[in-house]
C-alpha atoms as a PDB file:
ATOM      1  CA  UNK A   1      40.498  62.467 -50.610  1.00  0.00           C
ATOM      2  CA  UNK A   2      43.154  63.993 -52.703  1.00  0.00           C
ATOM      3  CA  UNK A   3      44.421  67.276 -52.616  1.00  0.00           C
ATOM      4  CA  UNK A   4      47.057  69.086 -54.868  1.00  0.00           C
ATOM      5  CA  UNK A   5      49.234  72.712 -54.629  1.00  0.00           C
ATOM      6  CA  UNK A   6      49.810  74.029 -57.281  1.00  0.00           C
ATOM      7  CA  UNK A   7      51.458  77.575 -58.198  1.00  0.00           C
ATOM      8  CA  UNK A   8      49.891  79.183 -60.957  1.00  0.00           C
ATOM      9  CA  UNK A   9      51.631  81.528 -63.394  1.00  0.00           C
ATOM     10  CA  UNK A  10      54.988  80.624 -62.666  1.00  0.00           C
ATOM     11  CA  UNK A  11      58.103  78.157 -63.409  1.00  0.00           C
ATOM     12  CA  UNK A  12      59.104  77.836 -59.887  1.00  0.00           C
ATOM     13  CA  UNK A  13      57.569  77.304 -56.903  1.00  0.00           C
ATOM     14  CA  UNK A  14      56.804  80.004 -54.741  1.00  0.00           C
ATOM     15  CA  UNK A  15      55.881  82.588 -56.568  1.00  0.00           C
ATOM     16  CA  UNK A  16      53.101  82.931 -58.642  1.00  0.00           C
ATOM     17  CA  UNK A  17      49.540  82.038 -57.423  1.00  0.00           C
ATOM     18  CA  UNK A  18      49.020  79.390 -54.882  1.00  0.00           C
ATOM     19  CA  UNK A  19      45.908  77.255 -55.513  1.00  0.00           C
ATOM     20  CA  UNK A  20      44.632  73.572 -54.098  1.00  0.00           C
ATOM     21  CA  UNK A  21      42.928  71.270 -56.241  1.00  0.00           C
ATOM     22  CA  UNK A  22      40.232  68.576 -54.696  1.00  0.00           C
ATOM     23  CA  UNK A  23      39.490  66.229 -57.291  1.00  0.00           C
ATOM     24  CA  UNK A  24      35.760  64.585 -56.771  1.00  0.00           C
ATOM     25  CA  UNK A  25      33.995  61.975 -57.698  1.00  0.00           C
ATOM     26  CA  UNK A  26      30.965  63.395 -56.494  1.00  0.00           C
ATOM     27  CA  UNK A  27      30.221  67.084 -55.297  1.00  0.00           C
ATOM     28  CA  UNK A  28      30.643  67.478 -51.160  1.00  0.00           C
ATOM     29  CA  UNK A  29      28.170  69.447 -49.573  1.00  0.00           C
ATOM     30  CA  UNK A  30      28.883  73.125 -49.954  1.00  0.00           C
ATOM     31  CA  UNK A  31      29.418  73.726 -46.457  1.00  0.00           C
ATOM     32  CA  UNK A  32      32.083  70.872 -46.438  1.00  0.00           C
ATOM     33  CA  UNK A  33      33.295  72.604 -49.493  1.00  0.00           C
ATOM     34  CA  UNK A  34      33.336  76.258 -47.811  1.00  0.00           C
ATOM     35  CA  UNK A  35      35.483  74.551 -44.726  1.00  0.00           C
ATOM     36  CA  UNK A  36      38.278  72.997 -46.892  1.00  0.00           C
ATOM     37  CA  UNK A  37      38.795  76.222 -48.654  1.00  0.00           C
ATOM     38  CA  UNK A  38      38.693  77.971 -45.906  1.00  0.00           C
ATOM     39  CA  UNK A  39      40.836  75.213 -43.420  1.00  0.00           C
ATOM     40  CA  UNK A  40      43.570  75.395 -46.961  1.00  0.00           C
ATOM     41  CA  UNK A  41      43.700  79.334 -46.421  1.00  0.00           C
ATOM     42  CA  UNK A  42      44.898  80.164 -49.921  1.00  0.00           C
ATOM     43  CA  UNK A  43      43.423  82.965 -52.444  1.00  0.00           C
ATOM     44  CA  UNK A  44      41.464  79.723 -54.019  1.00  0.00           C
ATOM     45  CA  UNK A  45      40.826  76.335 -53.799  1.00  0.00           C
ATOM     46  CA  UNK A  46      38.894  74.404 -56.451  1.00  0.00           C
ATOM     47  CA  UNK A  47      37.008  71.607 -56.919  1.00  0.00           C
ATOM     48  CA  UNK A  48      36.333  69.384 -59.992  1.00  0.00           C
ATOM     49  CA  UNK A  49      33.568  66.237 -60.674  1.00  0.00           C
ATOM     50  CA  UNK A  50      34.163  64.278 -64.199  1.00  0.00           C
ATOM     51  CA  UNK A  51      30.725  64.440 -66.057  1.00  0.00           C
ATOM     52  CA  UNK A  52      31.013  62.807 -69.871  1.00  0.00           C
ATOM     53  CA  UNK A  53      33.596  64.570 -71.534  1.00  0.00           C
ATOM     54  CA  UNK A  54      33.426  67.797 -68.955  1.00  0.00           C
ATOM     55  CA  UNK A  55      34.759  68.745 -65.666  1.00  0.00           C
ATOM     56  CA  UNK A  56      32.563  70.278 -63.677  1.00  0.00           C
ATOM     57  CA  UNK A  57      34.616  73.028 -61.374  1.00  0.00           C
ATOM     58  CA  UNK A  58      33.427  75.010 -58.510  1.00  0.00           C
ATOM     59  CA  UNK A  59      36.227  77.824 -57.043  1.00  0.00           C
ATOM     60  CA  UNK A  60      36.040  78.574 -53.005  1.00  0.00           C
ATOM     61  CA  UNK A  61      38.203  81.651 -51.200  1.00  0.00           C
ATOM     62  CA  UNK A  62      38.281  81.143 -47.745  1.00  0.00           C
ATOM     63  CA  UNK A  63      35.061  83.226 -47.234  1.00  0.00           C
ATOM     64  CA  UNK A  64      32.711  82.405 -50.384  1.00  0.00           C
ATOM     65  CA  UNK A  65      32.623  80.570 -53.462  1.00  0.00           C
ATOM     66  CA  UNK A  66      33.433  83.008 -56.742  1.00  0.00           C
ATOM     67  CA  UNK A  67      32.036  83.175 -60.203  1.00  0.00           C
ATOM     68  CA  UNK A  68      35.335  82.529 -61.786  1.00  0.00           C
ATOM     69  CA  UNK A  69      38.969  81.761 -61.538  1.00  0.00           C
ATOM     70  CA  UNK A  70      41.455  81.555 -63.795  1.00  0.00           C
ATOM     71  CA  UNK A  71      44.656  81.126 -61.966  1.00  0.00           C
ATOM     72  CA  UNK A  72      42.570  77.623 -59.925  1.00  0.00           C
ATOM     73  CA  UNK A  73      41.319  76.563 -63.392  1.00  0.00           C
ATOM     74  CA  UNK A  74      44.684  76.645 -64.818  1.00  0.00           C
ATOM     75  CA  UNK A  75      45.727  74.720 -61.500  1.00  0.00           C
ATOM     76  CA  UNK A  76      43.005  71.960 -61.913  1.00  0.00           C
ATOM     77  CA  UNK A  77      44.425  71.253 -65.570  1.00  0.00           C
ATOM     78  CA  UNK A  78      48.158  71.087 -64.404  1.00  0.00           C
ATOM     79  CA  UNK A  79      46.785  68.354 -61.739  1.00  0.00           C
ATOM     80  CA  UNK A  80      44.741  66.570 -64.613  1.00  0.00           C
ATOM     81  CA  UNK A  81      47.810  66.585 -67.265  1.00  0.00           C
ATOM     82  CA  UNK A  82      50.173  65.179 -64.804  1.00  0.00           C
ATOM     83  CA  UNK A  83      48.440  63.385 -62.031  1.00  0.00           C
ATOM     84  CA  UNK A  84      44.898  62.004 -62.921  1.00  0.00           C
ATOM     85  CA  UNK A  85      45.348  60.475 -66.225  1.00  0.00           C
ATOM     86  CA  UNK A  86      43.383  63.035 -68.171  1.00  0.00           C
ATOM     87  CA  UNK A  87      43.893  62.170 -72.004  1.00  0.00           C
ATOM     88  CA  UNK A  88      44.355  64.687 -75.156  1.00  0.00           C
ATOM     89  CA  UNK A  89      45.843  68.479 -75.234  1.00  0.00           C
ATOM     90  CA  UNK A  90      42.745  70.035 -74.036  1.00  0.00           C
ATOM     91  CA  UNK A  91      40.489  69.830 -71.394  1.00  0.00           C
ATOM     92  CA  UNK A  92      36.930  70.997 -71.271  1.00  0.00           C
ATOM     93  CA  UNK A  93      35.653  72.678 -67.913  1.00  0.00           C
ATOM     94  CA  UNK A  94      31.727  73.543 -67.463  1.00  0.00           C
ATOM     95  CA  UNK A  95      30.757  76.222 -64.482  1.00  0.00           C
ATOM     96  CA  UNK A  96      27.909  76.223 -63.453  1.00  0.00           C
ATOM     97  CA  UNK A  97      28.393  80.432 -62.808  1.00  0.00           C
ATOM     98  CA  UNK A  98      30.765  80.737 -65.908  1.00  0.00           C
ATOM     99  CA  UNK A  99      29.813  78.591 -68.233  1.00  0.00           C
ATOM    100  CA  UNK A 100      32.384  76.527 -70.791  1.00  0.00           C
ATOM    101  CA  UNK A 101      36.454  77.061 -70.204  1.00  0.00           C
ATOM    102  CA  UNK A 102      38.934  75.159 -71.738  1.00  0.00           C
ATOM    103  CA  UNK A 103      42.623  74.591 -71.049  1.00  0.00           C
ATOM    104  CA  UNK A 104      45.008  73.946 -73.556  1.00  0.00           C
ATOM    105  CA  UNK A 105      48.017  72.624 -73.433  1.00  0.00           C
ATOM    106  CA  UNK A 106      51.259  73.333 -75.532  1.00  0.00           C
ATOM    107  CA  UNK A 107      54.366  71.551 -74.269  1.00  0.00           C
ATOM    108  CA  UNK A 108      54.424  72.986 -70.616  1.00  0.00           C
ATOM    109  CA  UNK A 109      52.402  75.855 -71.541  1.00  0.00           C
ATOM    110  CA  UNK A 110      48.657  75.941 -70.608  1.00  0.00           C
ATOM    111  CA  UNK A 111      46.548  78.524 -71.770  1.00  0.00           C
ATOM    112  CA  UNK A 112      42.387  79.503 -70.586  1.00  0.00           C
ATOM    113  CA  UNK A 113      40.164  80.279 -72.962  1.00  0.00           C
ATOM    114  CA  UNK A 114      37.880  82.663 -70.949  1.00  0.00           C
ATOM    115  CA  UNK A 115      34.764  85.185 -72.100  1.00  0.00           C
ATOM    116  CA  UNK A 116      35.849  88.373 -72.411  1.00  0.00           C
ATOM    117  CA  UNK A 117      34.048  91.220 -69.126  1.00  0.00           C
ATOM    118  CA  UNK A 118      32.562  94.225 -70.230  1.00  0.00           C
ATOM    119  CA  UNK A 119      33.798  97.578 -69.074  1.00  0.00           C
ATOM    120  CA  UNK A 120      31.782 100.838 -68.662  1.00  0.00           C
ATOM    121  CA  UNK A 121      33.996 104.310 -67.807  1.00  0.00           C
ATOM    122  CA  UNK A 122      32.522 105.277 -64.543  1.00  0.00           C
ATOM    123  CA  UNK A 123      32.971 108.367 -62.195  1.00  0.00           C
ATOM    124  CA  UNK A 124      35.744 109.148 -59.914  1.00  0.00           C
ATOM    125  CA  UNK A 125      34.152 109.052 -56.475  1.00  0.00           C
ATOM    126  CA  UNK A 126      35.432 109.800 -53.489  1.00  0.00           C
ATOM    127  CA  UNK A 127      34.869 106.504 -52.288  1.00  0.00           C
ATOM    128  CA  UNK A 128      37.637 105.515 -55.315  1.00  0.00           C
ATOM    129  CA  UNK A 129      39.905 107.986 -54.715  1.00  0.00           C
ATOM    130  CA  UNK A 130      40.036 107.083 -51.080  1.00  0.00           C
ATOM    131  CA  UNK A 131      40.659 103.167 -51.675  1.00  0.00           C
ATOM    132  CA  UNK A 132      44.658 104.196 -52.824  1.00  0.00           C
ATOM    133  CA  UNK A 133      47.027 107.163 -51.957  1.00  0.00           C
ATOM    134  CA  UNK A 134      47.727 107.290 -55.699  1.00  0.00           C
ATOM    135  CA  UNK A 135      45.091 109.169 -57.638  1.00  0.00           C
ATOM    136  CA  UNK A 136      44.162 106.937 -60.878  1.00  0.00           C
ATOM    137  CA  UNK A 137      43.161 108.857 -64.155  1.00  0.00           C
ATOM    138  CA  UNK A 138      40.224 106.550 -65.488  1.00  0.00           C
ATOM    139  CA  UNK A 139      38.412 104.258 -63.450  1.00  0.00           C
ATOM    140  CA  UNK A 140      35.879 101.402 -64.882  1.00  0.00           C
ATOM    141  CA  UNK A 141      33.242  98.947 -63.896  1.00  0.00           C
ATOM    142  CA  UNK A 142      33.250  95.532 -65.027  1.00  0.00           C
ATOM    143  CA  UNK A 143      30.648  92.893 -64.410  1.00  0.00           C
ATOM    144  CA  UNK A 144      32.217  92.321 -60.853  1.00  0.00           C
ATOM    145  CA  UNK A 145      34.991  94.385 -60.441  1.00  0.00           C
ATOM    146  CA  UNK A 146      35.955  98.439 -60.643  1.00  0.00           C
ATOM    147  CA  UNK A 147      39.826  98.947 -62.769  1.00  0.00           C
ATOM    148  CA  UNK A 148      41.603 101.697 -62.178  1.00  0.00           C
ATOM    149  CA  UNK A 149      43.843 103.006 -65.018  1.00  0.00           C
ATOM    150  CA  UNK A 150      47.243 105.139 -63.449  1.00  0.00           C
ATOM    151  CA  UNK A 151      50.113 106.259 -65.163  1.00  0.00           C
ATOM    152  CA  UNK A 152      52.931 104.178 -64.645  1.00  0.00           C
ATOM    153  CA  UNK A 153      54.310 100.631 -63.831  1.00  0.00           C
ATOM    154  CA  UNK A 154      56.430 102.298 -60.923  1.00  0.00           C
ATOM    155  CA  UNK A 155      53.143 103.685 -59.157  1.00  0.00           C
ATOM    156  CA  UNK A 156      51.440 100.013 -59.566  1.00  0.00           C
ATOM    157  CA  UNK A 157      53.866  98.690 -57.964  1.00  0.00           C
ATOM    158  CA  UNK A 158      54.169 100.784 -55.096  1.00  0.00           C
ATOM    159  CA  UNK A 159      50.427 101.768 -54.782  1.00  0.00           C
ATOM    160  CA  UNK A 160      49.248 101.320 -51.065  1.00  0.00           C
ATOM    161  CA  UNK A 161      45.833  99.968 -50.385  1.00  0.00           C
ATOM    162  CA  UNK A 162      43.519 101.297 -47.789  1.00  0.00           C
ATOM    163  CA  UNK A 163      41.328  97.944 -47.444  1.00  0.00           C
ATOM    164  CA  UNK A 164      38.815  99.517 -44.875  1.00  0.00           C
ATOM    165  CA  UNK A 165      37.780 101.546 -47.984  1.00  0.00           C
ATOM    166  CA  UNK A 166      38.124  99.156 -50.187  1.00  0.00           C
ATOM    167  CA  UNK A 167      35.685  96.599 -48.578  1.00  0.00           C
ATOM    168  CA  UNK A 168      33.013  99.635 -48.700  1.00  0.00           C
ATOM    169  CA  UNK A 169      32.409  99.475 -52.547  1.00  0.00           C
ATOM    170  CA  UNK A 170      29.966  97.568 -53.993  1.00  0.00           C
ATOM    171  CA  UNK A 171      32.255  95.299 -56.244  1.00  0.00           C
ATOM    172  CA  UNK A 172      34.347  91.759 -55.942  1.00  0.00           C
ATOM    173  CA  UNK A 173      37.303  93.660 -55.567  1.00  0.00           C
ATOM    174  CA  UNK A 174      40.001  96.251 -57.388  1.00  0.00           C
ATOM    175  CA  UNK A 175      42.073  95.835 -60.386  1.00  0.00           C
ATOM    176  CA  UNK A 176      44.599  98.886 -60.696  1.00  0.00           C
ATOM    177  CA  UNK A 177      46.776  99.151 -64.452  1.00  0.00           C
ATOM    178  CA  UNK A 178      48.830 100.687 -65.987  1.00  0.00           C
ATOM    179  CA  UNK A 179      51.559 100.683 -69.409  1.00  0.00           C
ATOM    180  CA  UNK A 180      54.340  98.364 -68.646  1.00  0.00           C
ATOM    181  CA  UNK A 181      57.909  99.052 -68.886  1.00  0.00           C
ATOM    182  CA  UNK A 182      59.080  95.805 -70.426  1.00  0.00           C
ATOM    183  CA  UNK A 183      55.601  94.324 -70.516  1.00  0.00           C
ATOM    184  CA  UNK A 184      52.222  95.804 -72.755  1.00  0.00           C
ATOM    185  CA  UNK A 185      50.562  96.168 -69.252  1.00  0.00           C
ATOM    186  CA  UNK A 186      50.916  95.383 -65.344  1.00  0.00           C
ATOM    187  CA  UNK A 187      48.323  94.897 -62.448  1.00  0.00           C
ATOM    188  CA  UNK A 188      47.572  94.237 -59.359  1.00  0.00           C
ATOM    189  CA  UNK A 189      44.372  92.907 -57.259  1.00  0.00           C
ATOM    190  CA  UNK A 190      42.892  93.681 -54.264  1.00  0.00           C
ATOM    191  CA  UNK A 191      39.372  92.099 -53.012  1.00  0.00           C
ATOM    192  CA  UNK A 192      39.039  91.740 -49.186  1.00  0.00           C
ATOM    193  CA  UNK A 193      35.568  91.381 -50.601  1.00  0.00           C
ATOM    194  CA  UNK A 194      36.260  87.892 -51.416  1.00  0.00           C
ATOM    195  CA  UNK A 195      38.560  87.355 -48.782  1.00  0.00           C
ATOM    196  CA  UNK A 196      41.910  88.109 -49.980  1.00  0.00           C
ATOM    197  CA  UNK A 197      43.619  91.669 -49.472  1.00  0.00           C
ATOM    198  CA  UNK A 198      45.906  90.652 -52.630  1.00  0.00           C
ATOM    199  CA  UNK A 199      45.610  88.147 -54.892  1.00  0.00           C
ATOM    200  CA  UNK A 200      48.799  87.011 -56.219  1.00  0.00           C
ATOM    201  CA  UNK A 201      47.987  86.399 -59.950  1.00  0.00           C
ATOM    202  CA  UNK A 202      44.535  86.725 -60.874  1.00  0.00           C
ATOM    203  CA  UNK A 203      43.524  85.497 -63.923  1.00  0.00           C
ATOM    204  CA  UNK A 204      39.475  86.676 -64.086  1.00  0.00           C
ATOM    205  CA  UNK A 205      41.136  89.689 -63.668  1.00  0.00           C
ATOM    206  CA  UNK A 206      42.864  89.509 -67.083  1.00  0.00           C
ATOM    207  CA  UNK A 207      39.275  89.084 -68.789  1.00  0.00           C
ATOM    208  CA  UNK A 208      38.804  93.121 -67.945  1.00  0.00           C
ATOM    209  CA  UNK A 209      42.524  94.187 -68.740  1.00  0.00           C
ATOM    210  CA  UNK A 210      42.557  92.235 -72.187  1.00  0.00           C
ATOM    211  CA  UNK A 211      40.130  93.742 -74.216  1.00  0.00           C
ATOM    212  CA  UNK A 212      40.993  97.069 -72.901  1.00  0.00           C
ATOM    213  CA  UNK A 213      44.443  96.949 -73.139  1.00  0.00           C
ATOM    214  CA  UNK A 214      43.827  95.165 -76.734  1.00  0.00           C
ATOM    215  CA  UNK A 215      42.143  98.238 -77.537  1.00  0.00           C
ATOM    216  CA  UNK A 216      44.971 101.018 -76.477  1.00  0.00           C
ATOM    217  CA  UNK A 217      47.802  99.671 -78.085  1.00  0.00           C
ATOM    218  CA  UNK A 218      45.934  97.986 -81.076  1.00  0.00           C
ATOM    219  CA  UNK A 219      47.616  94.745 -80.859  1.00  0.00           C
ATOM    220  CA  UNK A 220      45.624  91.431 -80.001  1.00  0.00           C
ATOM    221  CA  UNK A 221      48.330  89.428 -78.492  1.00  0.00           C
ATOM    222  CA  UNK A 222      50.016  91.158 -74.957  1.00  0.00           C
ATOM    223  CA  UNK A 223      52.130  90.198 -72.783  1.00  0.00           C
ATOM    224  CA  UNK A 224      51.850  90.818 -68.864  1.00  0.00           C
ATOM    225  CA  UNK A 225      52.923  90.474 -65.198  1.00  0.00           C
ATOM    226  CA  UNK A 226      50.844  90.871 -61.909  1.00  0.00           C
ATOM    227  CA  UNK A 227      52.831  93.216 -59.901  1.00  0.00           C
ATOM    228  CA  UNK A 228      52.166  91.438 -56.571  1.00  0.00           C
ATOM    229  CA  UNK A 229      54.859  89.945 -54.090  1.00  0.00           C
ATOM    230  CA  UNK A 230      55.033  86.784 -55.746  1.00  0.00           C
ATOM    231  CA  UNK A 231      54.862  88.221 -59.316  1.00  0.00           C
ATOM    232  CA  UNK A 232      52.588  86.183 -62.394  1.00  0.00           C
ATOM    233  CA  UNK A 233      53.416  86.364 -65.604  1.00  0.00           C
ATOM    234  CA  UNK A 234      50.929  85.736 -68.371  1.00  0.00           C
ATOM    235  CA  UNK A 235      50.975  85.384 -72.078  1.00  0.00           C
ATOM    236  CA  UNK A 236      47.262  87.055 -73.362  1.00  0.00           C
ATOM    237  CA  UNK A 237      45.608  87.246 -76.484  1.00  0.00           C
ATOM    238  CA  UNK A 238      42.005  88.791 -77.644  1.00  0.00           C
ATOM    239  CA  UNK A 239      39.985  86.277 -79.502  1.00  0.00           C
ATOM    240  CA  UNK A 240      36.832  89.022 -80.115  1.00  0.00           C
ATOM    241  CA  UNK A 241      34.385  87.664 -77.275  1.00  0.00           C
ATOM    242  CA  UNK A 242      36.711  85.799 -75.792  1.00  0.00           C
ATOM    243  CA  UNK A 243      40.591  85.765 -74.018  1.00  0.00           C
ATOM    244  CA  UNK A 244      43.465  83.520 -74.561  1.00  0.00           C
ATOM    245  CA  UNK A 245      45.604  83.574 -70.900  1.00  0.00           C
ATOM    246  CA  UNK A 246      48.663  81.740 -71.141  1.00  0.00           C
ATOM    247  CA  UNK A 247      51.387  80.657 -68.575  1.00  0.00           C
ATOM    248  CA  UNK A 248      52.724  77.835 -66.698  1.00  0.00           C
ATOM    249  CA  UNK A 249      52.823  76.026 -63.204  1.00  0.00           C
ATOM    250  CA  UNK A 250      54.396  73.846 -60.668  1.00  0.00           C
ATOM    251  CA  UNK A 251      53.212  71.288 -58.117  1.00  0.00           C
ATOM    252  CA  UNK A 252      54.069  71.699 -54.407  1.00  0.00           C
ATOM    253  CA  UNK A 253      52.465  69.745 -52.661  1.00  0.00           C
ATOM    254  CA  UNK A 254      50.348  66.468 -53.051  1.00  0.00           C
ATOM    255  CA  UNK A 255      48.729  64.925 -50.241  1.00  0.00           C
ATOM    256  CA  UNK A 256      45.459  63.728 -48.742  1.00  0.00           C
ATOM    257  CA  UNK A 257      42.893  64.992 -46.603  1.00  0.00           C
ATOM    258  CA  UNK A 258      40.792  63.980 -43.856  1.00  0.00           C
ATOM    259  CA  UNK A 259      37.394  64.667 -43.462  1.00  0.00           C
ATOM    260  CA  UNK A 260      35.906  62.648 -40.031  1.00  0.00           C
END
């Protein structure tokens, strides 16, 4: 069967977010499923099965399969655009966890249209304060994930993890923000949770930091960049219930794979 790499977020290869793409014709077992993503080794790999005028999509880690993805789903629509003969400027996605996504697409630009999280201020625990050795000065809870508001770009981007701690709270994983310095906002993500100390570019992510950085510098379009060694950058937008993430990608590798 098929298999595609494609890096997510980015106009050049190697940097951004690494993600494979299986296309299906019909859906593998999910333990088969679980051992390709986990044989691939990358943040995500997703699968797709054509159904009408829908792609169903499924996204695996290496250790479990996740509610959502953006950065894979952006992936699978680069692969479909270029390499499997998918027809029109937008293609409709159905999860099974998530419900409807789309992917548009706008000369090389491809943008998610993604439901918006909810966020709820929350206390800061210990167990918070001892996930970083930077002290935040809000800290939220999403519908899977805890964000952590700190005070500048410079201490995003040289926050240091403690993932022992980390994997103690009850959540899919850690989304620390702050005010950019030539961006609206920056981030990073951590979720050994889910099997990956760092994600490079996480766009589920951006469903938390939209609406709440929509909200602090009352604007509706923002742009940002995922702090991480390979470095994302995304275009965002609020659409009230529901987020606009916008950026590009590049194939790396195409190739085949071998089940027996």
């Amino acid at each position: 069967m098929k298999i595609y790499q494609i890096d997510a977020f980015t106009k050049s290869v190697f940097s951004g977010n690494p993600a494979a793409v299986c296309p299906l014709e019909q859906w593998l077992s999910d333990e088969i499923m679980q051992k390709i993503a986990a044989e691939n080794n990358l943040a995500e790999t997703t699968f797709y099965v054509k159904n009408g005028d829908k792609y169903e999509i499924r996204w695996f880690t290496p250790t479990v399969e996740v509610d959502l993805c953006g950065h894979a789903t952006l992936a699978a629509a680069y692969v479909l655009y270029h390499y499997e003969n998918h027809n029109g400027a937008i293609v409709q996605f159905y999860s099974p966890r998530s419900g409807d996504l789309t992917v548009t697409k706008d000369g090389d630009l491809l943008s998610l249209n993604f439901p918006t999280d909810t966020l709820e201020p929350i206390a800061l625990t210990n167990e918070i304060l001892d996930a970083f050795d930077s002290k935040p000065q809000l800290a939220f809870k999403g519908k899977t994930d805890y964000m952590l508001l700190f005070n500048s770009e410079e201490e995003i981007l040289n926050i240091t993890p403690n993932f022992d701690q980390i994997l103690k709270l009850n959540v899919r994983g850690v989304i620390v923000t702050a005010k950019g310095n030539t961006t609206d906002f920056v981030s990073r993500f951590f979720g050994p949770q889910s099997g990956i100390n760092e994600d490079p570019v996480t766009g589920s992510a951006h469903t938390t930091l939209i609406p709440y950085w929509a909200k602090e510098l009352n604007k509706t379009k923002l742009s940002a960049i995922q702090l991480s060694e390979r470095k994302g950058y995304l275009d965002c937008e609020l659409l009230g219930d529901r987020v606009r993430i916008s950026g590009y990608a590049k194939c790396y590798l195409i190739g085949n794979l071998f089940l027996d």
